[in-house]
Protein backbone atom coordinates (compact mmCIF):
# COMPACT_ATOMS: atom_id res chain seq x y z
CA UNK A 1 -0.47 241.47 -11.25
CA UNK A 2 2.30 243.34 -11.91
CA UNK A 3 5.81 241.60 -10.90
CA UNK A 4 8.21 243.03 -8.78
CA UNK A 5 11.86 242.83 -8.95
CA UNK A 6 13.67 243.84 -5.55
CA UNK A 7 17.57 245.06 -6.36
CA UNK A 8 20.74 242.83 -4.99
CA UNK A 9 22.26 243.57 -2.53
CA UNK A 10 26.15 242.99 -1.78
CA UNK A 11 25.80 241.74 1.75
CA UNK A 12 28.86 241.54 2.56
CA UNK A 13 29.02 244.80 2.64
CA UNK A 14 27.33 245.34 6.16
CA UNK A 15 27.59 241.76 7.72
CA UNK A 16 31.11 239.78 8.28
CA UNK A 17 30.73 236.40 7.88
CA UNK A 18 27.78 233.93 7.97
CA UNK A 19 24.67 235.22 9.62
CA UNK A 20 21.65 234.18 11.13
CA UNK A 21 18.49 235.15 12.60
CA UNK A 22 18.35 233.82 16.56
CA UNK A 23 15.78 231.25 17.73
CA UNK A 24 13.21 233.50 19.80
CA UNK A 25 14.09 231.69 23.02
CA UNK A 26 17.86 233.22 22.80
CA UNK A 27 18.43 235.99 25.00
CA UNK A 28 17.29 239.31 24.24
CA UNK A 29 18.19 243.03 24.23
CA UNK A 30 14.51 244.60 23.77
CA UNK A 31 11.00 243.63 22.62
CA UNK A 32 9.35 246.37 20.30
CA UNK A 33 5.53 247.30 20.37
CA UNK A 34 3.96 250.00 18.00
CA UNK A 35 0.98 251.00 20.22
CA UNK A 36 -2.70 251.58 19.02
CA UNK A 37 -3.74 254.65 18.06
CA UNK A 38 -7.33 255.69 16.82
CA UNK A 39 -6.16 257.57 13.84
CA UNK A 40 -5.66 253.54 12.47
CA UNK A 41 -9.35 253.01 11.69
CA UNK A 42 -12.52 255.12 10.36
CA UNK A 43 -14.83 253.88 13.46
CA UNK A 44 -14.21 255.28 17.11
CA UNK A 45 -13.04 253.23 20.09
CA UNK A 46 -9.95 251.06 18.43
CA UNK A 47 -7.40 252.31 20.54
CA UNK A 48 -9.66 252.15 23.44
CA UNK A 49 -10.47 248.82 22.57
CA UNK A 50 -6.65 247.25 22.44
CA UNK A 51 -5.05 249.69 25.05
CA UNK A 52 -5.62 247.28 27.66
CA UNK A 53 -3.81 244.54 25.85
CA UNK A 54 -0.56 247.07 25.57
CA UNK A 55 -0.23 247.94 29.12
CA UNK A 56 -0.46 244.60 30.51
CA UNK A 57 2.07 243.31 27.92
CA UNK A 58 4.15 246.56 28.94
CA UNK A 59 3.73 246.41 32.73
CA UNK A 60 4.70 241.90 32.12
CA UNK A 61 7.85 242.34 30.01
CA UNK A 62 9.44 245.22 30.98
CA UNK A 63 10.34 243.81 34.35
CA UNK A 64 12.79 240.73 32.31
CA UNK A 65 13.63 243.04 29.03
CA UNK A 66 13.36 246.47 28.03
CA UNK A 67 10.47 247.40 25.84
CA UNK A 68 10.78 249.59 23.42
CA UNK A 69 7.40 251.18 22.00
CA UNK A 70 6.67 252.72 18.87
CA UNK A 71 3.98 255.63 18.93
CA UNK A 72 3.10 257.99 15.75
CA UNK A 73 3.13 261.21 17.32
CA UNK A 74 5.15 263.40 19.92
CA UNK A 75 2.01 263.73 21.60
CA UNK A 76 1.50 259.82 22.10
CA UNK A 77 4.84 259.77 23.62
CA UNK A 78 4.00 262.15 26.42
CA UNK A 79 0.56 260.44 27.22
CA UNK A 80 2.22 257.09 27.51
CA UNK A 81 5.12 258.63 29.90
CA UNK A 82 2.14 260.14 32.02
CA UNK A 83 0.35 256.51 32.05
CA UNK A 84 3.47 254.55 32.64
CA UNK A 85 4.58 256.90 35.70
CA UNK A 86 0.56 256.29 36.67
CA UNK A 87 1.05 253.01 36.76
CA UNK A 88 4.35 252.66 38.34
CA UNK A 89 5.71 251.19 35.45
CA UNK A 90 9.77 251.76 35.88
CA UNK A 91 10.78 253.96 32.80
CA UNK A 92 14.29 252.85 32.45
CA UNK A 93 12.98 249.68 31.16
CA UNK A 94 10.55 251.36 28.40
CA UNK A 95 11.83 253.52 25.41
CA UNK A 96 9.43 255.13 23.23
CA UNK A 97 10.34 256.40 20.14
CA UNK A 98 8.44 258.42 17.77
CA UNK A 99 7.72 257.03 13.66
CA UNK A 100 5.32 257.11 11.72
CA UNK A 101 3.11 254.01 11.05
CA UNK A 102 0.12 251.79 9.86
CA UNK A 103 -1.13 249.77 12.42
CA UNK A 104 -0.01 247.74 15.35
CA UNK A 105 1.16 244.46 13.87
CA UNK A 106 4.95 245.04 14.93
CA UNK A 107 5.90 241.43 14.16
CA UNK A 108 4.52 241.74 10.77
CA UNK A 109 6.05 244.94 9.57
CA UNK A 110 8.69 245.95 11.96
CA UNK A 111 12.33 244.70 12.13
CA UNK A 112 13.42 241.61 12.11
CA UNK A 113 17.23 241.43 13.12
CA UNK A 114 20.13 239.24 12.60
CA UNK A 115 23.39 238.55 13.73
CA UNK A 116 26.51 237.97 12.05
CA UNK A 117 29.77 235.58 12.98
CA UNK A 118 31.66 238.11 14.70
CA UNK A 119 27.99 239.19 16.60
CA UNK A 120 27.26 242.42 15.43
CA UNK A 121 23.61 242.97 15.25
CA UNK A 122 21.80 243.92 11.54
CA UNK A 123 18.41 245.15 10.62
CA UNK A 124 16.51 242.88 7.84
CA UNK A 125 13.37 244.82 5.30
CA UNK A 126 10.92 242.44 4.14
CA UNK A 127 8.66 245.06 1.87
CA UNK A 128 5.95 244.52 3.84
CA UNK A 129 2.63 244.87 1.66
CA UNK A 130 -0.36 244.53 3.87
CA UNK A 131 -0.31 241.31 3.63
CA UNK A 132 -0.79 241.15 -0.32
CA UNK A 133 -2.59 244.83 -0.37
CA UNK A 134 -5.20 243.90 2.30
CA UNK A 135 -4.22 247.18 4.31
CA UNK A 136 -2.46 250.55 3.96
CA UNK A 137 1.04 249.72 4.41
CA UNK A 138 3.08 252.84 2.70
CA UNK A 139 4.49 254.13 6.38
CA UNK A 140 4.68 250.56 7.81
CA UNK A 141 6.77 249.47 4.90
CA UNK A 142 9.10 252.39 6.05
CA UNK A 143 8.81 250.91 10.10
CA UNK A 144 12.24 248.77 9.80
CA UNK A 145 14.63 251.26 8.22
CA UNK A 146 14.05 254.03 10.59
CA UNK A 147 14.56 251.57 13.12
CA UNK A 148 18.10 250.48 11.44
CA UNK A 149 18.67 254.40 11.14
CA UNK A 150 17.48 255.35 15.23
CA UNK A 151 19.35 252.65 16.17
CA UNK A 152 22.62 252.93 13.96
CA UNK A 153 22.79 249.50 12.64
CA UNK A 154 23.06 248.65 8.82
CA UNK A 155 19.97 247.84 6.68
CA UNK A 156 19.46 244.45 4.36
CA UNK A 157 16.69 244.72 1.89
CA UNK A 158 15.00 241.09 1.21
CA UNK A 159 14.64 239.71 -2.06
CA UNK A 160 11.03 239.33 -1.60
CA UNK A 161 7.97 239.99 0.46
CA UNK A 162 7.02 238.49 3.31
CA UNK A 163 5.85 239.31 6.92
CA UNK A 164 7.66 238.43 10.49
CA UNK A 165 4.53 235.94 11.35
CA UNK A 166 5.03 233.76 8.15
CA UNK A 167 8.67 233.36 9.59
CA UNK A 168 10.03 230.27 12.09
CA UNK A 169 13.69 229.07 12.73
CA UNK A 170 15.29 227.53 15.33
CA UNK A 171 18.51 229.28 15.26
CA UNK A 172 20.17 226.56 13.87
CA UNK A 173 19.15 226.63 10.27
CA UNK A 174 15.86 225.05 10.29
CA UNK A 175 12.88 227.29 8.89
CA UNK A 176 9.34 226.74 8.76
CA UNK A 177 6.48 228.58 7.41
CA UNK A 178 3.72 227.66 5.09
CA UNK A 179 3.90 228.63 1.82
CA UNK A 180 0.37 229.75 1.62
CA UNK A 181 1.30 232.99 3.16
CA UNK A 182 4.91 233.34 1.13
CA UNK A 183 4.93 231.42 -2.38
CA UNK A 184 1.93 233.73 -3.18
CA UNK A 185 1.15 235.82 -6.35
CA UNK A 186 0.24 238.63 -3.31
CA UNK A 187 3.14 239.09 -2.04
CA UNK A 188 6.06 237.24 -4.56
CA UNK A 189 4.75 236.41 -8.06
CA UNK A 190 8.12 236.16 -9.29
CA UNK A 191 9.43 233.50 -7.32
CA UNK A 192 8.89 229.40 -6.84
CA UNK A 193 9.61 227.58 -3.74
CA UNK A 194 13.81 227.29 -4.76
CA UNK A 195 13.66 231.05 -5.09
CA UNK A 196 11.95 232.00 -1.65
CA UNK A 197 14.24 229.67 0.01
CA UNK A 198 17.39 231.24 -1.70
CA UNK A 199 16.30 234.52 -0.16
CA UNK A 200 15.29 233.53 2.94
CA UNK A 201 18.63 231.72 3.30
CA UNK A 202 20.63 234.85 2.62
CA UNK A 203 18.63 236.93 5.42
CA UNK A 204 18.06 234.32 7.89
CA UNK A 205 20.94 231.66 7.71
CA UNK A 206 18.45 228.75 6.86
CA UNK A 207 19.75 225.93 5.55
CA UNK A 208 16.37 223.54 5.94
CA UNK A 209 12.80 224.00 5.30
CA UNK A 210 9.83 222.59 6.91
CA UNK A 211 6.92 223.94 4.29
CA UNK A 212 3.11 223.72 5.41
CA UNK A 213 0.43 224.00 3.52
CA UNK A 214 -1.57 226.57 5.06
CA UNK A 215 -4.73 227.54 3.21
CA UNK A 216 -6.17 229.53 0.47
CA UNK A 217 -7.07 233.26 0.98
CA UNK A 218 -10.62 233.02 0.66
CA UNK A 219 -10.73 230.30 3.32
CA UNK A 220 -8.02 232.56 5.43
CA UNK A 221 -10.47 235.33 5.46
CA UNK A 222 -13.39 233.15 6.49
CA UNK A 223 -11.23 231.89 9.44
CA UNK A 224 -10.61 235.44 10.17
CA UNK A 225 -7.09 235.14 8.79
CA UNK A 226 -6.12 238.20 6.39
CA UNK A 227 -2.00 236.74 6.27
CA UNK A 228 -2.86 233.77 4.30
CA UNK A 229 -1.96 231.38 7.46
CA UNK A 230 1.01 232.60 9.24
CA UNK A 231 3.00 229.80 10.80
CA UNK A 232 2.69 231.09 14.17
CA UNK A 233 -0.81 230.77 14.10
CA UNK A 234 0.21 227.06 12.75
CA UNK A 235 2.94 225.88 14.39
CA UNK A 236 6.35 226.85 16.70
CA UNK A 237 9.93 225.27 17.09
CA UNK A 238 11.11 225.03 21.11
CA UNK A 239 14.41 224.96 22.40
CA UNK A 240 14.21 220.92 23.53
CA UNK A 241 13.40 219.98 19.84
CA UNK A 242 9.94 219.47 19.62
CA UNK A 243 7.06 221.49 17.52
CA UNK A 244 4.42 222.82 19.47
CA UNK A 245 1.26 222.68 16.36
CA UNK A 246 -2.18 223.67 16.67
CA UNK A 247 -4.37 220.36 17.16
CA UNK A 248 -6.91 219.53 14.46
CA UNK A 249 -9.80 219.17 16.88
CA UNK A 250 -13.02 217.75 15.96
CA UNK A 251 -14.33 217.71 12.46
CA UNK A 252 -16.86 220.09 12.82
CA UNK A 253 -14.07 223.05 13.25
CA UNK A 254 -13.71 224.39 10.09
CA UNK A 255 -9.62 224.75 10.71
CA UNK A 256 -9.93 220.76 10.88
CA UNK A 257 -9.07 219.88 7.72
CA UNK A 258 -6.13 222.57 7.38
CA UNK A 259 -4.78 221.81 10.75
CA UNK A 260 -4.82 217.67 9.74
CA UNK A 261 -2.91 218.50 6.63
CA UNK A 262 -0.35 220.27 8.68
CA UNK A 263 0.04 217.38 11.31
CA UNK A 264 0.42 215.11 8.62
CA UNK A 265 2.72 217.17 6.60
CA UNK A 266 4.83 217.82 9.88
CA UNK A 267 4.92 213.63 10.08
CA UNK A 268 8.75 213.34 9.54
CA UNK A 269 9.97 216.84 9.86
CA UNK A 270 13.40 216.88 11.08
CA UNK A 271 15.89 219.57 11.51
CA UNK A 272 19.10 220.93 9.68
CA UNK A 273 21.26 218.13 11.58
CA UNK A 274 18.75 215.75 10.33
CA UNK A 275 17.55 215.22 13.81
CA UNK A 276 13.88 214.62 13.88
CA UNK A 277 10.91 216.46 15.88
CA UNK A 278 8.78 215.75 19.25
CA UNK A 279 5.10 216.36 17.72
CA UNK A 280 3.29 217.91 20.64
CA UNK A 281 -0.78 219.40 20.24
CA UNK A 282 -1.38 222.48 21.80
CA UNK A 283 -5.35 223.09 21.61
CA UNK A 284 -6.95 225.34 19.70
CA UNK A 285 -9.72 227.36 21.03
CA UNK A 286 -12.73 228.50 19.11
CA UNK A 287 -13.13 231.98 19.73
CA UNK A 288 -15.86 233.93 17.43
CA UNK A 289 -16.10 237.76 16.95
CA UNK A 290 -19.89 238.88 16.32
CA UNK A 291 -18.16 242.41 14.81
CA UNK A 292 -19.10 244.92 18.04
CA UNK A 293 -16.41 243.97 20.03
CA UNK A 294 -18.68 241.39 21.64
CA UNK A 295 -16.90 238.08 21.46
CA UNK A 296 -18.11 234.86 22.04
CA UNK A 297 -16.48 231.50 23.13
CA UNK A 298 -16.37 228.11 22.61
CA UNK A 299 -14.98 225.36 24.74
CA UNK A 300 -13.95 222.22 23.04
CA UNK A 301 -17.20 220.62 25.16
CA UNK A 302 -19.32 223.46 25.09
CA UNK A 303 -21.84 225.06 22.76
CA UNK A 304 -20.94 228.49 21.86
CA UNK A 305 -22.35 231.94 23.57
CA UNK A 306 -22.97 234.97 21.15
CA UNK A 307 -20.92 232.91 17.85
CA UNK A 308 -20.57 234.92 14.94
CA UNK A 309 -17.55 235.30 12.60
CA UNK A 310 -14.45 233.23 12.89
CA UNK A 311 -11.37 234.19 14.49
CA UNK A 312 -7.40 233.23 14.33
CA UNK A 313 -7.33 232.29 17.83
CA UNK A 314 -4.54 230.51 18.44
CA UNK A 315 -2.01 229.81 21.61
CA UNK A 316 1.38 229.47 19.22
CA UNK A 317 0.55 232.99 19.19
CA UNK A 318 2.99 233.36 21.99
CA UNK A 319 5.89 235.16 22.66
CA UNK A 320 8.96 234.03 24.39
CA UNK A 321 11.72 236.41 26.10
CA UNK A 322 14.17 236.71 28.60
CA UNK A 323 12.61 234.65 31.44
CA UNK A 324 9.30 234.59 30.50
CA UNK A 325 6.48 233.28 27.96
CA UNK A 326 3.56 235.60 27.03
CA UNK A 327 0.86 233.50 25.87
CA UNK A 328 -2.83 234.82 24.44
CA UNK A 329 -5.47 233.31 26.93
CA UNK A 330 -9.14 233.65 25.64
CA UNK A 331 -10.72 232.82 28.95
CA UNK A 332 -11.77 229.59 28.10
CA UNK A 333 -10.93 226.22 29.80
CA UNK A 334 -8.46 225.38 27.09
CA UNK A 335 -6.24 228.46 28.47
CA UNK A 336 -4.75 226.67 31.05
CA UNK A 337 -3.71 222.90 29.65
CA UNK A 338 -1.85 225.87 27.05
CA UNK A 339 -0.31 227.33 29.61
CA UNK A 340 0.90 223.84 31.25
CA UNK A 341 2.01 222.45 28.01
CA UNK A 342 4.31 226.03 27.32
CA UNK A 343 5.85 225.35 30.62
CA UNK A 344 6.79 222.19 30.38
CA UNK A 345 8.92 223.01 26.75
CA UNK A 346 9.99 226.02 27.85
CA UNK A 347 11.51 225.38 31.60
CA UNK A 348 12.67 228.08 34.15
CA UNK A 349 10.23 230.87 32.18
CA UNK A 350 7.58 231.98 33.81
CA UNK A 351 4.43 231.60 31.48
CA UNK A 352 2.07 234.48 32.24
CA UNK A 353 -1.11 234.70 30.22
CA UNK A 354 -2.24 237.82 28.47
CA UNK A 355 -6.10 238.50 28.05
CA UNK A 356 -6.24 238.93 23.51
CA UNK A 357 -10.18 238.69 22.91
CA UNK A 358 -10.34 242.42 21.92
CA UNK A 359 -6.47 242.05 19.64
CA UNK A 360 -7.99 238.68 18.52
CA UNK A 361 -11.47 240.70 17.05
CA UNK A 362 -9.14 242.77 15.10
CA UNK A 363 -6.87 239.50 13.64
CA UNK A 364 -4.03 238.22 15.57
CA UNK A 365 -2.24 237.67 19.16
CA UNK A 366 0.39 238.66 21.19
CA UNK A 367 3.18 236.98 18.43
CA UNK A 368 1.57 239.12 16.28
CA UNK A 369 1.94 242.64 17.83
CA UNK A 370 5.78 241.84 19.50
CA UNK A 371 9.40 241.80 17.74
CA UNK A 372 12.44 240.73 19.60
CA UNK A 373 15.91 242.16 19.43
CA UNK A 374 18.79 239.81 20.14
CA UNK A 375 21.13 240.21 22.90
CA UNK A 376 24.35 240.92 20.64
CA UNK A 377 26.79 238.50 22.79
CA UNK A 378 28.94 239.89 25.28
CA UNK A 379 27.19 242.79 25.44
């Protein structure tokens, strides 16, 4: 594999001061979407498929942030208006802007924004890849600096590759991913551990890492991974200092022994003021894709209906923003002791499940397809 070199950049250039990438549960400005289009796959019926998914996550957030969608084409913008007004959706709440792009994964490939000391907002690039050349990813690449140019606000270019999902802070200087889905010849063949950290530091403001194992890429795919374990398919902060982590389960879940390693590797953890971590299981449902958009489930006490291949089902696939937690449900019995445990870490939100089998066929959740912007303060 050919290494790659990204240039340095003079940051302080475009940021004043120490800056830092906001915990998720901070307030927010917006929340972007890039919404499905069926020009993103050879076989009919993708769009069709997710569209669903997009509306209700629309028609939810929009009434406690504004959502701003991306859409390829001028004609996607004006069939969305015509839905939205449909729906009664209230449009000063949505913007939809028009660029050019991939796929839906927003989190993945979009911006991921900063702020500095004195609070002025920044966009970050992370060379997004396709997760180490798994997908076409030349216009998603391009996603966050049109954003940074739409929206007038400087550009950063990381010194490496790596993907919003594989990315977890708590505002304060504490970052977690695993390095399964960073320190990985895919995506950075150039740099060890000291090196990603260096570069995440000067982009994000961490000053501690929590690193995970995660898993190989052949036993990613068979999971129905393709990001080489993103952390928030692994494992979240919350704002009262405990981890939320996927629970091993039984040892007859193939995730078991991945998921134990993690537990036992987040044994310890503590933050950037040396404070240590609340350890608290969310479960883990099993939820199978047979490959026809026919999905079957299974319950933690129940034998599975139509199994087939493995998916990355996972509730720290959620999303938190102003007021309010979006969390994947997989209507399965597991769905709500999720949705009681999210409440109880993140108090005063209302937790409001989203229906993901269909986005969860095609790879990820509802942390997967969302990308906050930070409230720049008094704003």
């Amino acid at each position: 594999m050919t290494t790659v070199k990204f240039p340095e950049q003079d940051i302080s250039k475009t940021m004043t001061g120490r800056y830092r990438m906001p915990a998720e549960w901070a307030p927010h400005a917006a929340v972007w979407l890039q919404w499905p289009d069926e020009s993103m796959r050879d076989y009919p019926g993708y769009a069709v498929k997710l569209e669903s998914a997009w509306l209700e996550m629309t028609r939810v957030m929009h009434e406690h942030v504004t959502v701003r969608i991306v859409v390829g084409t001028e004609a996607g913008r004006e069939r969305l208006q015509l839905q939205f007004r449909h729906f009664g959706f209230d449009s000063a709440r949505i913007e939809i802007m028009v660029i050019p792009h991939d796929d839906v994964w927003a989190r993945d490939n979009g911006p991921i924004f900063v702020l500095d000391s004195a609070g002025k907002l920044a966009v970050t690039s992370w060379h997004f890849n396709g997760w180490g050349g798994r997908s076409p990813s030349a216009r998603d690449s391009k996603v966050a600096e049109t954003v940074a140019t739409l929206l007038g606000l400087p550009l950063m270019s990381a010194a490496i590759t790596a993907e919003g999902g594989a990315m977890e802070v708590d505002g304060n200087g504490t970052f977690m991913a695993t390095r399964s889905s960073i320190l990985n010849a895919n995506r950075n063949p150039h740099l060890d551990q000291a090196g990603a950290e260096k570069a995440l530091g000067d982009l994000l403001g961490a000053e501690h890492f929590i690193w995970l194992s995660g898993a190989p890429p052949d036993v990613c795919e068979k999971l129905g991974d393709c990001t080489d374990y993103h952390i928030d398919i692994a494992a979240r902060f919350t704002p009262g200092g405990a981890i939320l982590y996927c629970d091993p389960l039984e040892r007859s879940d193939p995730r078991h022994p991945y998921l134990s390693r993690h537990r036992a590797e987040l044994e310890g953890a503590v933050d950037a003021k040396g404070k240590p971590f609340d350890l608290v299981a969310l479960p883990t449902p099993k939820v199978y894709s047979t490959g026809n958009a026919s999905i079957g489930i299974q319950n933690m006490t129940g034998a599975a209906q139509n199994p087939g291949r493995f998916t990355d089902a996972s509730y720290t696939n959620y999303l938190v923003t102003n007021g309010l937690v979006v969390v994947p449900v997989y209507g399965c019995a597991e769905d709500e002791r999720a949705k009681a445990i999210l409440a109880e870490h993140f108090p005063g939100r209302s937790v409001v499940g989203v229906p993901t089998l269909s986005l969860t066929e095609e790879g990820g959740a509802i942390h997967c397809v969302t990308q906050q912007q930070p409230l720049v303060p008094n704003s």
